[in-house]
N, C-alpha and C. Protein backbone atom coordinates (compact mmCIF):
# COMPACT_ATOMS: atom_id res chain seq x y z
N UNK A 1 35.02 53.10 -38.50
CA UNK A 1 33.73 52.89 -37.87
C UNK A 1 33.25 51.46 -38.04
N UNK A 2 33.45 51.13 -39.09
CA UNK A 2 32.90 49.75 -39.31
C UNK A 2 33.66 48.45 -38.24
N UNK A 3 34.87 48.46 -37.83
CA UNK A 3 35.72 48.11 -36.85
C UNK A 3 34.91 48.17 -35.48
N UNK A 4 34.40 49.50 -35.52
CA UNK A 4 33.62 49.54 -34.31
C UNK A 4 32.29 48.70 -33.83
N UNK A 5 31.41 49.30 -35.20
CA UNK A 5 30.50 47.53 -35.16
C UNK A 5 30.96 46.65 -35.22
N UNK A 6 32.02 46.16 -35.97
CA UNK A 6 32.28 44.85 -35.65
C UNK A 6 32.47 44.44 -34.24
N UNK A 7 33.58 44.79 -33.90
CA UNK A 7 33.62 44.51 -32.18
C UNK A 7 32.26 44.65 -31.40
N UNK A 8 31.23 45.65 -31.39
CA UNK A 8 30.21 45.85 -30.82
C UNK A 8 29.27 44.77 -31.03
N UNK A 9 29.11 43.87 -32.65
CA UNK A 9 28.02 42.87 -32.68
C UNK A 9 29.03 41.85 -31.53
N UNK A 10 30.76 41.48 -31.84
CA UNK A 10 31.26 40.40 -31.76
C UNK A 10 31.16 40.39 -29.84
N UNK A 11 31.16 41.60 -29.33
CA UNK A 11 30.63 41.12 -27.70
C UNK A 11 29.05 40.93 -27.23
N UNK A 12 28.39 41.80 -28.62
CA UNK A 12 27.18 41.12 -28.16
C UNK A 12 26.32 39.72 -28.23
N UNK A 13 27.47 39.63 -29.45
CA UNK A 13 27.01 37.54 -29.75
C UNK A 13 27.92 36.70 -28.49
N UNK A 14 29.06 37.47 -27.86
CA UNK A 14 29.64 36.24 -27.01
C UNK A 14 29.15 36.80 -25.98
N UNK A 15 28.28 37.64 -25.72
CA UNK A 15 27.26 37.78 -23.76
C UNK A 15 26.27 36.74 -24.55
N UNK A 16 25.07 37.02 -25.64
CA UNK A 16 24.24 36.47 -26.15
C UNK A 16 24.23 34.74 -26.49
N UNK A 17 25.22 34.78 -26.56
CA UNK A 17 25.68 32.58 -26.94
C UNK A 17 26.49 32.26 -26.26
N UNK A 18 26.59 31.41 -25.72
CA UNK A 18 27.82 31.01 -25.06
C UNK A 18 28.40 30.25 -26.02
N UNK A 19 29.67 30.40 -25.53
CA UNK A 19 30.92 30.15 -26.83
C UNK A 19 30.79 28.72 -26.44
N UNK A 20 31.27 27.66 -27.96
CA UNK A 20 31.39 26.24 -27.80
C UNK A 20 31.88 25.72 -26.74
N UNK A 21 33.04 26.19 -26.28
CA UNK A 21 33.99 25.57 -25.26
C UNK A 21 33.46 25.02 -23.83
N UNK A 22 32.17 26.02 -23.62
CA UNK A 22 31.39 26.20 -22.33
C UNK A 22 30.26 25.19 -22.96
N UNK A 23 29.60 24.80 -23.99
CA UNK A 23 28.42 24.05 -24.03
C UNK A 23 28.72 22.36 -24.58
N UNK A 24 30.64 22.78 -24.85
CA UNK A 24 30.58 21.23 -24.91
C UNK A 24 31.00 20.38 -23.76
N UNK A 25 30.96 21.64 -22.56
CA UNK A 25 31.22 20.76 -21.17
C UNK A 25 29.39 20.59 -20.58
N UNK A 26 28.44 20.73 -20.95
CA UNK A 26 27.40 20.76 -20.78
C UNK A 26 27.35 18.99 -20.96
N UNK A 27 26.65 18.24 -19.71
CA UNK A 27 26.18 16.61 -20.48
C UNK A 27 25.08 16.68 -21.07
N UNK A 28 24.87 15.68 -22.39
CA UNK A 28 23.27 16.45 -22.83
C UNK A 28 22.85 15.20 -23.13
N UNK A 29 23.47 13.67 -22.68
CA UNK A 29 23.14 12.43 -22.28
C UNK A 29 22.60 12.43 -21.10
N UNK A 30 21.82 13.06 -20.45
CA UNK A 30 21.70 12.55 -19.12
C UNK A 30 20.74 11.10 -19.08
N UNK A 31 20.54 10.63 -17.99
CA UNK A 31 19.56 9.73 -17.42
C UNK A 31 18.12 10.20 -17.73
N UNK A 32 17.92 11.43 -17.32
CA UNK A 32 16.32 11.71 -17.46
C UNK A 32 15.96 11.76 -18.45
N UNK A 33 17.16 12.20 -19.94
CA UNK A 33 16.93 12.62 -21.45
C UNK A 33 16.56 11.21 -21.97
N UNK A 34 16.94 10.46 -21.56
CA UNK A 34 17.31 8.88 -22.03
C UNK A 34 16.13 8.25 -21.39
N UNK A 35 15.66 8.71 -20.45
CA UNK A 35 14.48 8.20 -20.28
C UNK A 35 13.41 8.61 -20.65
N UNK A 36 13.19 10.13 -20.38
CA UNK A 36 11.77 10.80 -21.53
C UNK A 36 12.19 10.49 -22.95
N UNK A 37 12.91 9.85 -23.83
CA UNK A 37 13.10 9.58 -24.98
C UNK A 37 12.64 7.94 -24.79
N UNK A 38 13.07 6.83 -24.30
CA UNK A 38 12.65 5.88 -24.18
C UNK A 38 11.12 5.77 -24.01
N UNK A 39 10.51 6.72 -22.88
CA UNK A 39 9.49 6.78 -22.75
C UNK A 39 8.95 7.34 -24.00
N UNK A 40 8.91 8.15 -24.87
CA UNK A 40 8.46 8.78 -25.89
C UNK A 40 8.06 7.68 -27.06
N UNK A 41 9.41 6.58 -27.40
CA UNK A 41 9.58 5.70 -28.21
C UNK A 41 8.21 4.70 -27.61
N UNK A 42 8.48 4.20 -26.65
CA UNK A 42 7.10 3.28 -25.61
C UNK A 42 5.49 3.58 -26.34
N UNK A 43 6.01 5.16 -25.93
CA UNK A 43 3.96 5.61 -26.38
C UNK A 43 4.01 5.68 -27.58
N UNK A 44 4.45 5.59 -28.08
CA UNK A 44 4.81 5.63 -29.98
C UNK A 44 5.15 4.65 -31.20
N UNK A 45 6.46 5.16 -31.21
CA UNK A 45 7.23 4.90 -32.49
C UNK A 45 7.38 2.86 -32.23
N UNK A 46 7.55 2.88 -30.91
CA UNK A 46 7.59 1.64 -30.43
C UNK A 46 6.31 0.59 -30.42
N UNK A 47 5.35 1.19 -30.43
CA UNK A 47 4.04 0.55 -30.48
C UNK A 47 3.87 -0.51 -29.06
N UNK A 48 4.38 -0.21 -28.48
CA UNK A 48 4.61 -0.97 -26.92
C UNK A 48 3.71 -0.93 -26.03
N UNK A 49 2.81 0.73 -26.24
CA UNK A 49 1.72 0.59 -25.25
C UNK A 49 0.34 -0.01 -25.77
N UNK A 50 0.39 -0.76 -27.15
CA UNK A 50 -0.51 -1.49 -27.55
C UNK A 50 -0.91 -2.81 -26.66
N UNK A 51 0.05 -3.06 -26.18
CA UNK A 51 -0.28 -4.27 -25.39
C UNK A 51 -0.05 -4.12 -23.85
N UNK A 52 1.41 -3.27 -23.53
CA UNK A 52 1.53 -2.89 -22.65
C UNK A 52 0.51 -2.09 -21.45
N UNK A 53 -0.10 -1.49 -22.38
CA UNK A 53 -0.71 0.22 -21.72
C UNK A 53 0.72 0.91 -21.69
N UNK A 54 -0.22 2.39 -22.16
CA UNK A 54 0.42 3.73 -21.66
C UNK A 54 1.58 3.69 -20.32
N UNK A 55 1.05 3.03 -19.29
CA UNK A 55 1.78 3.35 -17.78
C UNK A 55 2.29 2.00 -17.45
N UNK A 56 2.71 0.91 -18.65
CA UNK A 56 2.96 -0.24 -18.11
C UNK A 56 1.77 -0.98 -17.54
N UNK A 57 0.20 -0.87 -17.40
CA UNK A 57 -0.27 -1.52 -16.68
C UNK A 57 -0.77 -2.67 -17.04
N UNK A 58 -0.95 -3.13 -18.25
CA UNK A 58 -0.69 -4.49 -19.04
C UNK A 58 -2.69 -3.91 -19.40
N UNK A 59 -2.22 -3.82 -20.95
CA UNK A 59 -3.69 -4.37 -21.60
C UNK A 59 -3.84 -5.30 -22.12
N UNK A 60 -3.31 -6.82 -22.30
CA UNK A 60 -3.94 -7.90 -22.81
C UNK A 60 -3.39 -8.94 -21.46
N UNK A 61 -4.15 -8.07 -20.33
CA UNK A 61 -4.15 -9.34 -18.67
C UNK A 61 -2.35 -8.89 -17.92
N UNK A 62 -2.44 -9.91 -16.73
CA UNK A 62 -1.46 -9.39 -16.21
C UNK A 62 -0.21 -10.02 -16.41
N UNK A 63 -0.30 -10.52 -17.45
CA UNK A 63 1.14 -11.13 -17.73
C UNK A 63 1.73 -10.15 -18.83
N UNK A 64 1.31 -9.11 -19.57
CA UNK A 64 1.93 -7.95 -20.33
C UNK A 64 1.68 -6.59 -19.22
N UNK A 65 1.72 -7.02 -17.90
CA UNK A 65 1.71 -5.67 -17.00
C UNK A 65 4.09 -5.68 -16.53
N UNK A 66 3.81 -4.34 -17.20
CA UNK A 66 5.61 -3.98 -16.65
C UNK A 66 5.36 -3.50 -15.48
N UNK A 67 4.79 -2.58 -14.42
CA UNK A 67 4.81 -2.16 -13.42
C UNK A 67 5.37 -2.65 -11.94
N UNK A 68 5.88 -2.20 -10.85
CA UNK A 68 6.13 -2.33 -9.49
C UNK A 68 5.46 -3.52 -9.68
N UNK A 69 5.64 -4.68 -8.72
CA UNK A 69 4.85 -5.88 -8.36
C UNK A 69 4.74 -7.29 -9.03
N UNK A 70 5.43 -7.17 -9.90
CA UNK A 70 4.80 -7.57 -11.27
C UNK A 70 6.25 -8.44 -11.56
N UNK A 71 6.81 -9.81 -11.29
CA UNK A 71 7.84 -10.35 -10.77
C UNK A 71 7.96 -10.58 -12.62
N UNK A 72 9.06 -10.68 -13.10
CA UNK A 72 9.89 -10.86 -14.42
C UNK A 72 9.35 -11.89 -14.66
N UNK A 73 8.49 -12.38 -16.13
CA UNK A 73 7.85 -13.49 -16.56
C UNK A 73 9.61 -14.12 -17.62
N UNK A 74 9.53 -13.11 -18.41
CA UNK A 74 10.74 -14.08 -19.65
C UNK A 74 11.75 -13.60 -19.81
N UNK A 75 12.32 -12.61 -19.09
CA UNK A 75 13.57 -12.24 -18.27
C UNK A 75 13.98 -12.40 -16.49
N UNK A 76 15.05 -12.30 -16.70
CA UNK A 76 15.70 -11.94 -14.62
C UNK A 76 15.30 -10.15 -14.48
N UNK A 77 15.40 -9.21 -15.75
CA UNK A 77 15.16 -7.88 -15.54
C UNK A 77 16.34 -7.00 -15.62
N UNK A 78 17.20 -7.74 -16.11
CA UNK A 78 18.28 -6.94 -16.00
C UNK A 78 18.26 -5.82 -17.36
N UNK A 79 18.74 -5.07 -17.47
CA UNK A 79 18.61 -3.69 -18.73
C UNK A 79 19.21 -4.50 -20.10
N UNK A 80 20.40 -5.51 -20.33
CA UNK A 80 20.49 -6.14 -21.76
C UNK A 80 19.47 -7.39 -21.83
N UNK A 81 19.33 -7.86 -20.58
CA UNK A 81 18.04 -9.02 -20.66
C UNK A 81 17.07 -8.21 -21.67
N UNK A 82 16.56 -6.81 -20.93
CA UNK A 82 14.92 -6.66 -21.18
C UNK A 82 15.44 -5.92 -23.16
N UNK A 83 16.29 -5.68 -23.21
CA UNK A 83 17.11 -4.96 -24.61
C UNK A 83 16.92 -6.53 -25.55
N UNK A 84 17.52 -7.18 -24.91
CA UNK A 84 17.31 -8.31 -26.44
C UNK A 84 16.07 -9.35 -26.05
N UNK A 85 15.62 -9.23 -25.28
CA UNK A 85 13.94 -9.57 -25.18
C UNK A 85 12.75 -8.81 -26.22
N UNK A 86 12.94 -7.25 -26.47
CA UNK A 86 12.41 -6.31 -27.41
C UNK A 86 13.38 -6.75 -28.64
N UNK A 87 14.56 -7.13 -28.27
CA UNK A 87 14.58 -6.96 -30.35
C UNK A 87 14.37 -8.52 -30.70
N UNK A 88 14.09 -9.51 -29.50
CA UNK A 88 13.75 -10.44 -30.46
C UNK A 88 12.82 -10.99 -30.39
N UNK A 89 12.23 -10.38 -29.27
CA UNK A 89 10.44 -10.80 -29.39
C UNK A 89 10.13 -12.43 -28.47
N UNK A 90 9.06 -12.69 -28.22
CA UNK A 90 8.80 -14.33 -27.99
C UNK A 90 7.74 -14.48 -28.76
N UNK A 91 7.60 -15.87 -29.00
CA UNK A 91 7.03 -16.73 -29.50
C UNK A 91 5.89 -16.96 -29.10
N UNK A 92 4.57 -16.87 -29.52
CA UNK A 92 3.09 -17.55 -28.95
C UNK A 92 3.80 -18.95 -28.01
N UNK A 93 4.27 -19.51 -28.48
CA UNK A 93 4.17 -20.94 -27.82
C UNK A 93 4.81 -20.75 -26.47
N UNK A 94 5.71 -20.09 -26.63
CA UNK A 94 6.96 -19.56 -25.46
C UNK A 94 6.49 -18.41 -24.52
N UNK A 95 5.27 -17.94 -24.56
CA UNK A 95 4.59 -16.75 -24.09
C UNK A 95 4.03 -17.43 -22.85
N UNK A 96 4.02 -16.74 -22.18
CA UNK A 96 3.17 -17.06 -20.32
C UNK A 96 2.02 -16.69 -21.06
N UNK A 97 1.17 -15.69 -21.66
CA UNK A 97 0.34 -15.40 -21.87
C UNK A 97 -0.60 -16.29 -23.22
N UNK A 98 0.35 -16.82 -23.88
CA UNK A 98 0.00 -17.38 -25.18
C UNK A 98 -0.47 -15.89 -26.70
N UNK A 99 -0.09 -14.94 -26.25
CA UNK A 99 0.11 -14.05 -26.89
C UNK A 99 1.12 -13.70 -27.21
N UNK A 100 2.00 -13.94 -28.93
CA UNK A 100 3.36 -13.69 -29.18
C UNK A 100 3.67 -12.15 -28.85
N UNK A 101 4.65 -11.51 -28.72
CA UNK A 101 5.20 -10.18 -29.05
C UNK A 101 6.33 -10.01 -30.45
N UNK A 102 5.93 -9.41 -31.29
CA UNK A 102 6.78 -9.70 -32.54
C UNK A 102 8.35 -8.83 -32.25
N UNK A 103 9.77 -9.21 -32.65
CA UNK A 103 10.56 -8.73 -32.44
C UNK A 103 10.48 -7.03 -32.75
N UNK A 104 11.26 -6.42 -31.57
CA UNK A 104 10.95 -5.10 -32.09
C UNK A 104 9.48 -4.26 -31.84
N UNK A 105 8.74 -5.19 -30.79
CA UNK A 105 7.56 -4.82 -30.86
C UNK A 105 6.54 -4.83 -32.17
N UNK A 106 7.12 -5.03 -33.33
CA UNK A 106 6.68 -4.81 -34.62
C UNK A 106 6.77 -3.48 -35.42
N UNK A 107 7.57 -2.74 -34.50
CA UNK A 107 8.38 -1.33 -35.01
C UNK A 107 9.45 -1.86 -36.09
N UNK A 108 9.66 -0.54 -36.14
CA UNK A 108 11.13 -0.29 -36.65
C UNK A 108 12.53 0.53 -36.04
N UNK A 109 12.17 0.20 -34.50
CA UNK A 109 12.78 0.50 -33.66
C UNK A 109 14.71 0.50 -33.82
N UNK A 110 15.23 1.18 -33.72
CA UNK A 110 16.94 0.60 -33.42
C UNK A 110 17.22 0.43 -32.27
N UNK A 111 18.50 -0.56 -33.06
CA UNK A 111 19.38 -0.86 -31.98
C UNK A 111 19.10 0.02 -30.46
N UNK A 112 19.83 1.28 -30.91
CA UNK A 112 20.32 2.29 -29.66
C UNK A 112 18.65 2.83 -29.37
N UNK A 113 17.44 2.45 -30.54
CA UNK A 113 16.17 3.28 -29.34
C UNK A 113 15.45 2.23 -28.43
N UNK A 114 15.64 0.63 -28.90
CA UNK A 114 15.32 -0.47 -28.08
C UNK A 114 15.92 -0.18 -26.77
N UNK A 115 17.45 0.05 -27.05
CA UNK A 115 18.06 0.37 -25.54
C UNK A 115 17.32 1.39 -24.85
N UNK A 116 16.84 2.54 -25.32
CA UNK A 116 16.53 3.52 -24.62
C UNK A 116 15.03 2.81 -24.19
N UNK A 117 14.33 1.97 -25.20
CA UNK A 117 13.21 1.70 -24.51
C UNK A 117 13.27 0.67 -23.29
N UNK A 118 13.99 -0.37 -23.80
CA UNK A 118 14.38 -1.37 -22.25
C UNK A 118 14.79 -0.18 -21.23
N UNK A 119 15.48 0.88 -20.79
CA UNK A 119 15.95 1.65 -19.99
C UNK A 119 14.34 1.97 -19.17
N UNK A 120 13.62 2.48 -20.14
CA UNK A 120 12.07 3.28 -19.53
C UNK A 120 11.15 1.91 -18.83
N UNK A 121 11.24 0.83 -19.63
CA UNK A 121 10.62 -0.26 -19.31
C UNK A 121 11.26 -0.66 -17.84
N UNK A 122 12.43 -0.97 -17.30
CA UNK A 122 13.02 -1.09 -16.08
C UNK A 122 12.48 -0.28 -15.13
N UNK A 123 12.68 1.29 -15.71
CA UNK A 123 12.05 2.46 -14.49
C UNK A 123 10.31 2.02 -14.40
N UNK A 124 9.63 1.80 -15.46
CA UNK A 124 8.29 1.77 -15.01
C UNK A 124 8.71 0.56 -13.85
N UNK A 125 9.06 -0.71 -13.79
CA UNK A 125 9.33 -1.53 -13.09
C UNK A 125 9.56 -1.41 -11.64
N UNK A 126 10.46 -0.62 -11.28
CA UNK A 126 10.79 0.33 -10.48
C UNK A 126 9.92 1.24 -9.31
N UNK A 127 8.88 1.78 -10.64
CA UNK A 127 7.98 2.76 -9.93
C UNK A 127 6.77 1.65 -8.75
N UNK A 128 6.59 2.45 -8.29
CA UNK A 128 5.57 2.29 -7.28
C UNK A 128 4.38 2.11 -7.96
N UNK A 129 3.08 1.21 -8.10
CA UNK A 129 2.35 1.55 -8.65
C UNK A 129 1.28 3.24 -8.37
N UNK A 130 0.78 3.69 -9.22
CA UNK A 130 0.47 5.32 -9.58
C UNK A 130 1.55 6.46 -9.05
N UNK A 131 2.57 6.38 -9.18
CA UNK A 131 3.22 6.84 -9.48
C UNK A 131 3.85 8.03 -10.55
């Protein structure tokens, strides 16, 4: 009898889970994950929408606006441009605005979440304004 439960839990856990084989063909990098995570880091951990705004729309004037319209001040815009622009920051003196940005935003951001944040920073770029 006990044979019998066994087999009885062991088909009800493989209808109930799908077996590894099937979830490690699943992508769980996508584009959109990588971007609601970038975006997440932005409103946060990143401290980015301190100057930025929330939606890219620039709170200290329009030279910290990321949005549609808004032509590349201290990059061309490309995704490793805007990546080592965040980890190394500019300089007051070197600023269009005369407002430094400290490397890293002044996080403690990594490597691989800077990337994810340059990634979100491009798409706001991208968007249309209200969007």
């Amino acid at each position: 009898m006990s044979r019998l439960r066994f087999a009885l839990a062991a088909a009800v856990l493989w209808v109930l889970l799908p077996p590894a084989r099937v979830a490690a063909q699943q992508p769980t990098d996508s584009a959109a994950a990588r971007l609601a995570l970038g975006k997440r880091l932005f409103e946060s951990k990143g401290l980015c929408f301190s100057c930025h705004g929330k939606d890219g729309e620039g709170m200290l004037g329009p030279t910290t606006r990321l949005t549609a319209g808004k032509s590349w001040i201290h990059t061309k815009g490309s995704l490793s441009e805007i990546a080592q622009l965040v980890k190394s920051g500019i300089e007051s003196e070197k600023s269009q605005s005369g407002t430094a940005m400290p490397p890293r935003g002044g996080s403690r951001l990594s490597d691989a979440e800077v990337d994810l944040v340059a990634a979100y920073v491009l798409e706001l770029h991208r968007r249309t304004p209200n969007e």
